[in-house]
C-alpha atoms as a PDB file:
ATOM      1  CA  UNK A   1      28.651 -13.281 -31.823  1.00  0.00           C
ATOM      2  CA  UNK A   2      26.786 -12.730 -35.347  1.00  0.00           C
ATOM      3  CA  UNK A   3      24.601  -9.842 -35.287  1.00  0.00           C
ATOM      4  CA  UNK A   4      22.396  -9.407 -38.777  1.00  0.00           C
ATOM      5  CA  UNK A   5      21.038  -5.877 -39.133  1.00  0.00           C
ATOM      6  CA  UNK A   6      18.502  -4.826 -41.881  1.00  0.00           C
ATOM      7  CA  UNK A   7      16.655  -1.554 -42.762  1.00  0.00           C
ATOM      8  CA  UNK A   8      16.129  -0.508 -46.362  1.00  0.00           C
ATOM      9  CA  UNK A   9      16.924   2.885 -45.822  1.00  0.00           C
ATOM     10  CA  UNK A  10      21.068   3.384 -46.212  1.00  0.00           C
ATOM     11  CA  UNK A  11      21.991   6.388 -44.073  1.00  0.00           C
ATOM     12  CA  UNK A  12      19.644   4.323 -41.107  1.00  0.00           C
ATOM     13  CA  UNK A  13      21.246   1.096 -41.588  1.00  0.00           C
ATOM     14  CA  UNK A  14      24.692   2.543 -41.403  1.00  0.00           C
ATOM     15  CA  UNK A  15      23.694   5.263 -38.388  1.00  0.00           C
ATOM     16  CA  UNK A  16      21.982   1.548 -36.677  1.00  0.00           C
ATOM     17  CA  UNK A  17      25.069  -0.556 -37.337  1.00  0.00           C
ATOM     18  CA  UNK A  18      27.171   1.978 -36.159  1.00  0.00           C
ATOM     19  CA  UNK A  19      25.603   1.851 -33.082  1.00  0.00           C
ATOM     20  CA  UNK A  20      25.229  -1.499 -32.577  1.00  0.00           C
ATOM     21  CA  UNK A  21      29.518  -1.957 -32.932  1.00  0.00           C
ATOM     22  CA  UNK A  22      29.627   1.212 -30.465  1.00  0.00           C
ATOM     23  CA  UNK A  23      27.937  -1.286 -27.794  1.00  0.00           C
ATOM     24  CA  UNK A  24      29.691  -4.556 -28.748  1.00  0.00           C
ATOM     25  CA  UNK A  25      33.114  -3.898 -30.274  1.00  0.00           C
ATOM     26  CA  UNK A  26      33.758  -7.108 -30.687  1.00  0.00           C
ATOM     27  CA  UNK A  27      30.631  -8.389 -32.534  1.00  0.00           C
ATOM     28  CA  UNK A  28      30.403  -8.963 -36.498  1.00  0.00           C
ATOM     29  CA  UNK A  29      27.655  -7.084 -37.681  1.00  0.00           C
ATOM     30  CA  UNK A  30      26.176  -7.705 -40.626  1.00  0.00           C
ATOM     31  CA  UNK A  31      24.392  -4.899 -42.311  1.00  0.00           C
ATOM     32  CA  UNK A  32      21.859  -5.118 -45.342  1.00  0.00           C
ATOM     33  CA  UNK A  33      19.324  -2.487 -47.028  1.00  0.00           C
ATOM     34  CA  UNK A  34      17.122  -5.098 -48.621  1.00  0.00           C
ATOM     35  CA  UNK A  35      15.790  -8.471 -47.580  1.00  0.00           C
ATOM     36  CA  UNK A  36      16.924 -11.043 -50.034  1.00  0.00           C
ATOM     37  CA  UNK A  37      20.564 -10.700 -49.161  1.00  0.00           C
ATOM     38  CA  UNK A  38      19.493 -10.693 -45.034  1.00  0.00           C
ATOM     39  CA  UNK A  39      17.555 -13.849 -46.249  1.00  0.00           C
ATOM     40  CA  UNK A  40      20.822 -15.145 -48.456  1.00  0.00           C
ATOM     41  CA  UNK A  41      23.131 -14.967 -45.641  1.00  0.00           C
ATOM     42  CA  UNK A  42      21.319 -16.886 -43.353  1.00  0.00           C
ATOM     43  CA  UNK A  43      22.022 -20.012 -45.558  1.00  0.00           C
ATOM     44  CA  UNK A  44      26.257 -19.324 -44.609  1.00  0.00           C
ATOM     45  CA  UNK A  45      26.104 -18.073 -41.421  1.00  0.00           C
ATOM     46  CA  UNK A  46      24.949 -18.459 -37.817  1.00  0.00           C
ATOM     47  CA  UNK A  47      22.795 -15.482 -36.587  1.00  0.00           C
ATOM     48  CA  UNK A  48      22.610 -14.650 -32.956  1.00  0.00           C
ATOM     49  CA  UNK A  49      20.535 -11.139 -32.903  1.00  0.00           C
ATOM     50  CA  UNK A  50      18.548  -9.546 -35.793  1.00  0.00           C
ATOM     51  CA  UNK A  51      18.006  -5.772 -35.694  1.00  0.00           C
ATOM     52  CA  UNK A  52      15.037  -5.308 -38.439  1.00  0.00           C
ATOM     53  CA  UNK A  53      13.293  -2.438 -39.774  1.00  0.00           C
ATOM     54  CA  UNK A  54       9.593  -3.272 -39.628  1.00  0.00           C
ATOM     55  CA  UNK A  55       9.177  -2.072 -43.178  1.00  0.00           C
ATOM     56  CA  UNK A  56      12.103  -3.268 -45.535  1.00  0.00           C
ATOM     57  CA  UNK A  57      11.161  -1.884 -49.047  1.00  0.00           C
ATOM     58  CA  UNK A  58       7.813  -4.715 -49.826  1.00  0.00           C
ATOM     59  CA  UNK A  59       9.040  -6.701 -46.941  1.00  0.00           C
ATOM     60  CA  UNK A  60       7.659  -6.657 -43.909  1.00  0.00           C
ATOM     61  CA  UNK A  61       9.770  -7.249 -40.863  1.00  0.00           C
ATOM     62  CA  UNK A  62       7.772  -9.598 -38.715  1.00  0.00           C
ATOM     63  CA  UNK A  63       7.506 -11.665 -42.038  1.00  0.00           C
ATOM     64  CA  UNK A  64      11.234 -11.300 -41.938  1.00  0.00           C
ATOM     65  CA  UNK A  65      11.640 -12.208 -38.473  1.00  0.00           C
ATOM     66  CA  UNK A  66       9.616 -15.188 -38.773  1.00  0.00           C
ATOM     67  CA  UNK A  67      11.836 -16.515 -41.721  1.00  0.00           C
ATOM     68  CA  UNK A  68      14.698 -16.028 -39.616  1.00  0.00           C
ATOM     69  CA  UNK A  69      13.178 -17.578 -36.760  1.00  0.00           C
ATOM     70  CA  UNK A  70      12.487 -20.584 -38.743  1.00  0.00           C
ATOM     71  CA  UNK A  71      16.036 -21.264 -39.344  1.00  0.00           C
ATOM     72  CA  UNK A  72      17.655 -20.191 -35.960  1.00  0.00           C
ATOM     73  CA  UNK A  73      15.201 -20.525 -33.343  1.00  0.00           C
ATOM     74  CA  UNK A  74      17.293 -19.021 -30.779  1.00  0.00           C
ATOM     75  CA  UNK A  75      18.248 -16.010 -32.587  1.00  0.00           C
ATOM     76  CA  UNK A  76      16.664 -12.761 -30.587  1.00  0.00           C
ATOM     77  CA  UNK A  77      14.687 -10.499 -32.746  1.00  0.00           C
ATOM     78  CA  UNK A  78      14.461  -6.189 -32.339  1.00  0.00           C
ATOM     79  CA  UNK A  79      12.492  -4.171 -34.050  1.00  0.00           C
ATOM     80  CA  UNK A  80      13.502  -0.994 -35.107  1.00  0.00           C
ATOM     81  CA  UNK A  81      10.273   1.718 -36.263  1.00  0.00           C
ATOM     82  CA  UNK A  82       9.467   5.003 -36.600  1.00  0.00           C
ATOM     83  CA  UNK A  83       5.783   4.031 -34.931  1.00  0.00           C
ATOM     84  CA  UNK A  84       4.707   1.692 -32.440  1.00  0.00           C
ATOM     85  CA  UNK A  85       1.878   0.444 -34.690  1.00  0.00           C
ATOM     86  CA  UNK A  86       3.481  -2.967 -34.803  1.00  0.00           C
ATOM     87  CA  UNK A  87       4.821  -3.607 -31.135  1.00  0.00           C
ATOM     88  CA  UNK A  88       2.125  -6.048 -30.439  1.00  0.00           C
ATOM     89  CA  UNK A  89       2.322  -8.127 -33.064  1.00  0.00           C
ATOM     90  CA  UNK A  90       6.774  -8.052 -32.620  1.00  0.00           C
ATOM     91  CA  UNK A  91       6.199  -8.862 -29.370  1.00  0.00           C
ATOM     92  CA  UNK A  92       3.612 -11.735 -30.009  1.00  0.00           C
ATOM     93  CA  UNK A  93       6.620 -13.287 -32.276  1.00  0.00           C
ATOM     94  CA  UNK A  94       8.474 -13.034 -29.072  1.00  0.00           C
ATOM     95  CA  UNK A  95      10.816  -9.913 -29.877  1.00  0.00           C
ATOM     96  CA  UNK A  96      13.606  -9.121 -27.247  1.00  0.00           C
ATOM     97  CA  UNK A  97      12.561  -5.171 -27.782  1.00  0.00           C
ATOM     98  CA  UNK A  98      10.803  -2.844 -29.904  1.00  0.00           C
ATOM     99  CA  UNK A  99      13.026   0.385 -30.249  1.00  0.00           C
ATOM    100  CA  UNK A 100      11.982   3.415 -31.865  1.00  0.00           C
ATOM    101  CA  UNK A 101      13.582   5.577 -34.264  1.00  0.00           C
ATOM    102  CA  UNK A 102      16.501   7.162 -33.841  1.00  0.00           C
ATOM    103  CA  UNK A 103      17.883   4.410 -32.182  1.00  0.00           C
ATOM    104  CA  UNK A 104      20.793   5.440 -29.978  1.00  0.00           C
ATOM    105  CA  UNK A 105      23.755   3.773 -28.547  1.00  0.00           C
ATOM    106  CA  UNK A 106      21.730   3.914 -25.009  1.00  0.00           C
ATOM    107  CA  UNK A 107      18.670   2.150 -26.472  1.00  0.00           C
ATOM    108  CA  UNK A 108      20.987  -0.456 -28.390  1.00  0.00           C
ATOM    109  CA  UNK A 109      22.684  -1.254 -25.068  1.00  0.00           C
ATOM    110  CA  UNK A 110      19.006  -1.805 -22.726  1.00  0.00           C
ATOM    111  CA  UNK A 111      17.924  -3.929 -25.807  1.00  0.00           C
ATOM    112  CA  UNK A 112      21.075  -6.173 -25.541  1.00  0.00           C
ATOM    113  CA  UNK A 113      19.796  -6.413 -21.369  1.00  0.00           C
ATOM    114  CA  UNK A 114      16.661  -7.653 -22.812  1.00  0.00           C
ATOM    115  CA  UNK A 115      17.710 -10.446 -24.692  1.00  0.00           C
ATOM    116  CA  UNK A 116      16.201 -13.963 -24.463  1.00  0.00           C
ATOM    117  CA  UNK A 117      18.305 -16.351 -25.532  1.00  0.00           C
ATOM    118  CA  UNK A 118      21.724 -14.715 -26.320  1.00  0.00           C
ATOM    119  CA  UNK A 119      24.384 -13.683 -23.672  1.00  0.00           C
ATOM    120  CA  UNK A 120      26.303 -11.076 -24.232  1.00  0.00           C
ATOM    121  CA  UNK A 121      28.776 -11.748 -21.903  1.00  0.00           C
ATOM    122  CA  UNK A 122      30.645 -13.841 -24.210  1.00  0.00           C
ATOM    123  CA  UNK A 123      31.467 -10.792 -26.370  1.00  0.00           C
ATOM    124  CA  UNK A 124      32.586  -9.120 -23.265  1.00  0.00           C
ATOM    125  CA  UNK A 125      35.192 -11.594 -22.964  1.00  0.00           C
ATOM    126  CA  UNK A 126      36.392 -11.810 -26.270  1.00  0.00           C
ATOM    127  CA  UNK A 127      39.170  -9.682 -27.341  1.00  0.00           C
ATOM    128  CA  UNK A 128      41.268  -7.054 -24.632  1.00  0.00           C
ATOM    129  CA  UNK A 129      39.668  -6.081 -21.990  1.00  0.00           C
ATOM    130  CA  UNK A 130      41.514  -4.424 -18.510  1.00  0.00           C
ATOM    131  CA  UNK A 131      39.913  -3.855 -15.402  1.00  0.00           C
ATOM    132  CA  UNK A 132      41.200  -1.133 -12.874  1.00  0.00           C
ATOM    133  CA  UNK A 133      38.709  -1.419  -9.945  1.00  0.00           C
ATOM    134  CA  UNK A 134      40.029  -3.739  -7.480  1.00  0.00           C
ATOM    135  CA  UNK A 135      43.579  -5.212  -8.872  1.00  0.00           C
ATOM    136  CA  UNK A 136      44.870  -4.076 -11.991  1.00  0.00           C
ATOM    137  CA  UNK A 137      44.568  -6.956 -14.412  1.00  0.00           C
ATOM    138  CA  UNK A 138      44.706  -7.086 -18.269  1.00  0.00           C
ATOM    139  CA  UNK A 139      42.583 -10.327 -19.758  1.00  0.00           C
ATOM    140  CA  UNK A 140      42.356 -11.301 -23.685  1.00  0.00           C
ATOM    141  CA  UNK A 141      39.900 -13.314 -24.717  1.00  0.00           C
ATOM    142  CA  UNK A 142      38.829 -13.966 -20.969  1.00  0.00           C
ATOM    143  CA  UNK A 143      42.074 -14.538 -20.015  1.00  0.00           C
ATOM    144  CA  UNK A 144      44.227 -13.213 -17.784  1.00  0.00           C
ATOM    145  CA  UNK A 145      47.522 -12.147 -19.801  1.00  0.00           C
ATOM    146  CA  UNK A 146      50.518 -13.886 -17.801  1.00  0.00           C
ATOM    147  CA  UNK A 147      53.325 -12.482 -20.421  1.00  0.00           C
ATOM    148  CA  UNK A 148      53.363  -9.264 -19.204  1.00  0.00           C
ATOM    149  CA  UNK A 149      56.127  -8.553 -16.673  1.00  0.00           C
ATOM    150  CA  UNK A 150      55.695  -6.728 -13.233  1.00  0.00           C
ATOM    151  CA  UNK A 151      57.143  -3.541 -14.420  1.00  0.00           C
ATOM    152  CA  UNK A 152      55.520  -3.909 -17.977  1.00  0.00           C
ATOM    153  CA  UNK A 153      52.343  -4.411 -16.261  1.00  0.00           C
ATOM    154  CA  UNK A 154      52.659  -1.893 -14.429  1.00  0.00           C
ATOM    155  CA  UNK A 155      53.623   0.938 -16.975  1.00  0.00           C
ATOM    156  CA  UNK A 156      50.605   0.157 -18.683  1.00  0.00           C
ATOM    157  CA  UNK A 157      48.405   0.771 -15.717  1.00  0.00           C
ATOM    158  CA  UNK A 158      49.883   3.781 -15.239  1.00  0.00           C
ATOM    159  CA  UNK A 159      49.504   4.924 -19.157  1.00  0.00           C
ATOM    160  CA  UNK A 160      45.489   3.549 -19.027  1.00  0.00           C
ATOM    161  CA  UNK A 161      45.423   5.767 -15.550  1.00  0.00           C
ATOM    162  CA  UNK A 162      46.368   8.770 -17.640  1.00  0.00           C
ATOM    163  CA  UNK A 163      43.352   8.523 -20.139  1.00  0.00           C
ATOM    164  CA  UNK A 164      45.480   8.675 -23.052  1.00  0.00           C
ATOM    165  CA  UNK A 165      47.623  12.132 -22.420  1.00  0.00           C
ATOM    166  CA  UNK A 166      51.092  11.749 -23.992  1.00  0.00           C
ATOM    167  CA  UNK A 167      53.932  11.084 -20.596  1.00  0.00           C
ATOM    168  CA  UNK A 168      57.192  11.925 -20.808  1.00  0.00           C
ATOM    169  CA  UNK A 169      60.099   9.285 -19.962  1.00  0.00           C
ATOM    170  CA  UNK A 170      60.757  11.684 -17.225  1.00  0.00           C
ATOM    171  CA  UNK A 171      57.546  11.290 -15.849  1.00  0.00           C
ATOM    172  CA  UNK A 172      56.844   8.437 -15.688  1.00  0.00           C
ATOM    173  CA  UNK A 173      60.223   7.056 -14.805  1.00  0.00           C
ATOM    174  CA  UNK A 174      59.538   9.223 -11.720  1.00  0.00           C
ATOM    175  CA  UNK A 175      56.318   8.754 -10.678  1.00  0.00           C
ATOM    176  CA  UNK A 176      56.550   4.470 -11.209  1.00  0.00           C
ATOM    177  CA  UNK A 177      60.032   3.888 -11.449  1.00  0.00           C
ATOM    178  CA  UNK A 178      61.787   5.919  -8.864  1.00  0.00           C
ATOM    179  CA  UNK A 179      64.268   7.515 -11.010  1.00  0.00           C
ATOM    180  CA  UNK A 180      65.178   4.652 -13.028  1.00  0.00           C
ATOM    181  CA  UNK A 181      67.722   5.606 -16.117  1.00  0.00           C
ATOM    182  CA  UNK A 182      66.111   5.877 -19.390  1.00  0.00           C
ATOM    183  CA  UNK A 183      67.644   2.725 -20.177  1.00  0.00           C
ATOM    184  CA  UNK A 184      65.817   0.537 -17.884  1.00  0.00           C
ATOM    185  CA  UNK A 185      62.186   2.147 -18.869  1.00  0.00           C
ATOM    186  CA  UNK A 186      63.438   1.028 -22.523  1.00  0.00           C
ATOM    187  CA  UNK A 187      63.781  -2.411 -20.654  1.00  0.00           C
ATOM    188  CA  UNK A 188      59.888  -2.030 -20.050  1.00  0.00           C
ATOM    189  CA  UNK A 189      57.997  -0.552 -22.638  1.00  0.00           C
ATOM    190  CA  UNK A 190      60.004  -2.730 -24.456  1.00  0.00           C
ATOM    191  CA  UNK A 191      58.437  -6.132 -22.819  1.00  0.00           C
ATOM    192  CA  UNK A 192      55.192  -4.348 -22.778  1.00  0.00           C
ATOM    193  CA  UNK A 193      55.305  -3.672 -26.520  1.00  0.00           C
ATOM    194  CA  UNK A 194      56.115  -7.517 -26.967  1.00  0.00           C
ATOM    195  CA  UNK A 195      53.392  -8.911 -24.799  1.00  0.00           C
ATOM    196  CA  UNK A 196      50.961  -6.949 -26.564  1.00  0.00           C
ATOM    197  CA  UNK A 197      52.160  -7.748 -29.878  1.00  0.00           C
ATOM    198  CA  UNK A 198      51.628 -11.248 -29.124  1.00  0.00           C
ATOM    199  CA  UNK A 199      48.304 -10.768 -28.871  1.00  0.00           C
ATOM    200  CA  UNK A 200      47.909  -8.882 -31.368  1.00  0.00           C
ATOM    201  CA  UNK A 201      47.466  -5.609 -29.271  1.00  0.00           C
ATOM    202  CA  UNK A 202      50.425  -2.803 -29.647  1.00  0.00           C
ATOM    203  CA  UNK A 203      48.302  -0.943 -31.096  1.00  0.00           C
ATOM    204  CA  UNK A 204      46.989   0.381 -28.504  1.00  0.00           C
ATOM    205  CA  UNK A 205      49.815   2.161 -27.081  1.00  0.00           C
ATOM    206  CA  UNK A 206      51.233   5.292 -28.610  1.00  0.00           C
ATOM    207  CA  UNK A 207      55.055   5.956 -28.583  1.00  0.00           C
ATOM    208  CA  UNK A 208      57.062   9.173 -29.446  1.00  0.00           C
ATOM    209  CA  UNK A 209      60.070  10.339 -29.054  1.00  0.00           C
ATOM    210  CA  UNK A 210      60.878  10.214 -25.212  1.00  0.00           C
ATOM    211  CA  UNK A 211      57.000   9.692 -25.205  1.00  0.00           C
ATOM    212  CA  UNK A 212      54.395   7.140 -24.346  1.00  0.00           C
ATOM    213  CA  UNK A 213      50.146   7.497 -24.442  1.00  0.00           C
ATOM    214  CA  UNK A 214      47.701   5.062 -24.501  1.00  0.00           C
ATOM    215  CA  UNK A 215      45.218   5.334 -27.488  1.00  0.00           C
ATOM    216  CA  UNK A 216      42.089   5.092 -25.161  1.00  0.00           C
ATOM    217  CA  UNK A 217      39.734   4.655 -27.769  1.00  0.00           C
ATOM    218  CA  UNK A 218      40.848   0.974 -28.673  1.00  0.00           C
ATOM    219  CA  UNK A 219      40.659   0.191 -24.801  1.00  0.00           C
ATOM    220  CA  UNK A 220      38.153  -1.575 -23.373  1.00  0.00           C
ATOM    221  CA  UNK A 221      38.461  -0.561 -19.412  1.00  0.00           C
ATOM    222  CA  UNK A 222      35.924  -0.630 -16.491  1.00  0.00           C
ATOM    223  CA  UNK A 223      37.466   2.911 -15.329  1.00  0.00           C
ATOM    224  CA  UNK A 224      37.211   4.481 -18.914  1.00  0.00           C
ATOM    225  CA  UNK A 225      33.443   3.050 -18.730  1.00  0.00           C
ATOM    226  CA  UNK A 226      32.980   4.535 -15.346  1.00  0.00           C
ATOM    227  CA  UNK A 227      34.507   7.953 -16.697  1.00  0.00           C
ATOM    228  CA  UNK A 228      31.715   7.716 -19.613  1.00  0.00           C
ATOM    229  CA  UNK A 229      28.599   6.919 -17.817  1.00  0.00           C
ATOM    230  CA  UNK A 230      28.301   3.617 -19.055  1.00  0.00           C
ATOM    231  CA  UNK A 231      26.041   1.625 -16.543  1.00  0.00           C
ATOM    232  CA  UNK A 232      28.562  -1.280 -16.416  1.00  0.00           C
ATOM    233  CA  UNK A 233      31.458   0.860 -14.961  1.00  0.00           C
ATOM    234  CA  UNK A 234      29.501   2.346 -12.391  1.00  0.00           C
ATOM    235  CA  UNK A 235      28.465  -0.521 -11.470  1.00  0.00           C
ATOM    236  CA  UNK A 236      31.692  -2.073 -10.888  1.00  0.00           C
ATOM    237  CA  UNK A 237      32.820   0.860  -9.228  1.00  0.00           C
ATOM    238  CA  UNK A 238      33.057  -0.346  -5.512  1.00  0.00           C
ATOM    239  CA  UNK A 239      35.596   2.623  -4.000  1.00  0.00           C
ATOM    240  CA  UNK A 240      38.755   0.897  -4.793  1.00  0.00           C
ATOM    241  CA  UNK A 241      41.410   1.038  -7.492  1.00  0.00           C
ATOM    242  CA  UNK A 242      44.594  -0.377  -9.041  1.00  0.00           C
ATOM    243  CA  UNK A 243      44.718  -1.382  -5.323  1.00  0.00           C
ATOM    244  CA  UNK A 244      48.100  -2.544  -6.095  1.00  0.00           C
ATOM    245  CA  UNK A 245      50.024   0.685  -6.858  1.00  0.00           C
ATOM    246  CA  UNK A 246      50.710   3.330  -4.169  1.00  0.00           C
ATOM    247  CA  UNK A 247      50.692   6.071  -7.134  1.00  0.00           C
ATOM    248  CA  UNK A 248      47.356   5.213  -8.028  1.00  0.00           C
ATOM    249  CA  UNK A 249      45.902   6.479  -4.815  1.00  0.00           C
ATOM    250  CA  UNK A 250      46.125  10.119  -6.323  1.00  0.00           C
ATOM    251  CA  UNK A 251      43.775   9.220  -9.084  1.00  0.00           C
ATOM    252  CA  UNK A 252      39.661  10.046  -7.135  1.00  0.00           C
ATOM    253  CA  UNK A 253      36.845   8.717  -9.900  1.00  0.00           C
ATOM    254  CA  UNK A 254      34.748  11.399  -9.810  1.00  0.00           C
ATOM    255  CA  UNK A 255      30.887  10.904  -8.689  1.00  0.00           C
ATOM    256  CA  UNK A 256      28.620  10.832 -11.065  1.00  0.00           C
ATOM    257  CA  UNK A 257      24.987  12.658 -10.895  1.00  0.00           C
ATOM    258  CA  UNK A 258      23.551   9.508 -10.153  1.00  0.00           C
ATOM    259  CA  UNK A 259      23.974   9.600  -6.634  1.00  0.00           C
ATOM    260  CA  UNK A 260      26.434   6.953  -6.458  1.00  0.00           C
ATOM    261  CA  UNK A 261      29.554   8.199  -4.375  1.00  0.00           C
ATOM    262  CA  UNK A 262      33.131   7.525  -4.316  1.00  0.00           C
END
């Protein structure tokens, strides 16, 4: 997914692009601070969501919007303003949302709900994603990953249940493994280091000395999502986890102020 974003002034465009990446990780977002190259790029590449400032130095947006619409018809359009004096007439175009300024990651996300013709779904597929409530299962690319072993698997269901605190071989050879020598967890994070790599993924896990973490902030995970809020984990959030693993049991998601329960 192609996402162009365009507002003329700098620290805004960067502040909105970050944001915009912060909700889809694995979008390309294209950021400008003037028109012509917006307008330039459209000619090379397809454009599946336009963020636009309503004024863009002499430009204005909706002009914008309606050149863009005129060469990708199904590209969704939001408007980003520090006044509502032009939400009728985005809106009339057939905008997706009007969001005023500052736009947050929260407002980014309910304008991405909003869309007309774009799923994002598709995004959510693409790239590593693991899911914790129900089974434990790791997916790339929408896929389930079948190269991981059982034990490899499982070692790195019990590093994403730790939230990214540094365990010890000791630990976790006796919470998962029963005891096992320190040669067989070698055995593991071994074959969990190579499955990953093949996917381009080992980066995610961080190893020490007699140490292993997970590097939660390049893991996309329904729990982690749950533990921030996000509307997405709690929604997925249905009272059981890593129902596979006994030593999971001890891990409660907390409630959230919500209301909902766990």
């Amino acid at each position: 997914m192609r996402i162009l974003v365009v507002d003329d002034e700098v620290i805004l465009l960067k502040h909105l692009a970050n944001r915009i990446q912060d909700a889809l990780p694995e979008a390309d977002v294209l950021a400008f601070d003037n028109a012509d190259e917006a307008l330039a790029v459209l000619e090379q590449k397809e454009i599946d969501i336009a963020f636009l400032d309503i004024a863009i130095g002499a430009v204005n947006g909706v002009d914008l919007a309606k050149r863009i619409k005129e060469v990708y018809p199904g590209c969704d359009i939001v408007f980003c303003a520090e006044y509502s004096d032009y939400a009728v007439q985005a809106f009339d175009l057939g905008a997706s949302d009007y969001l005023l300024k500052p736009v947050t990651r929260e407002k980014v996300e309910h304008a991405l709900s909003l869309l007309r013709y774009t799923s994002v779904d598709r995004v959510a597929k693409q790239g590593l994603y693991i899911r914790c409530f129900g089974e434990f299962e790791v997916f790339y690319q929408g896929e389930p990953v079948t190269t991981l072993t059982k034990r490899a698997k499982e070692l790195l269901a019990y590093l994403i249940d730790k939230e990214g605190a540094v365990c010890t071989a000791v630990d976790i050879s006796r919470a998962i493994f029963r005891g096992s020598s320190d040669s067989y967890l070698r055995v593991v994070k071994k074959d969990l280091i190579k499955a990953l790599s093949e996917i381009g993924q080992e980066d995610i896990v961080i190893i020490g000395w007699g140490k292993l973490g997970i590097n939660r902030e390049r893991v996309r995970c329904d729990y982690y999502d749950y533990l921030d809020g996000k509307p997405e984990g709690l929604n997925q959030y249905k009272g059981v986890y890593m129902s596979q693993y006994g030593w999971a049991d001890k891990t409660l998601p907390p409630a959230h102020a919500n209301g909902l329960s766990v």
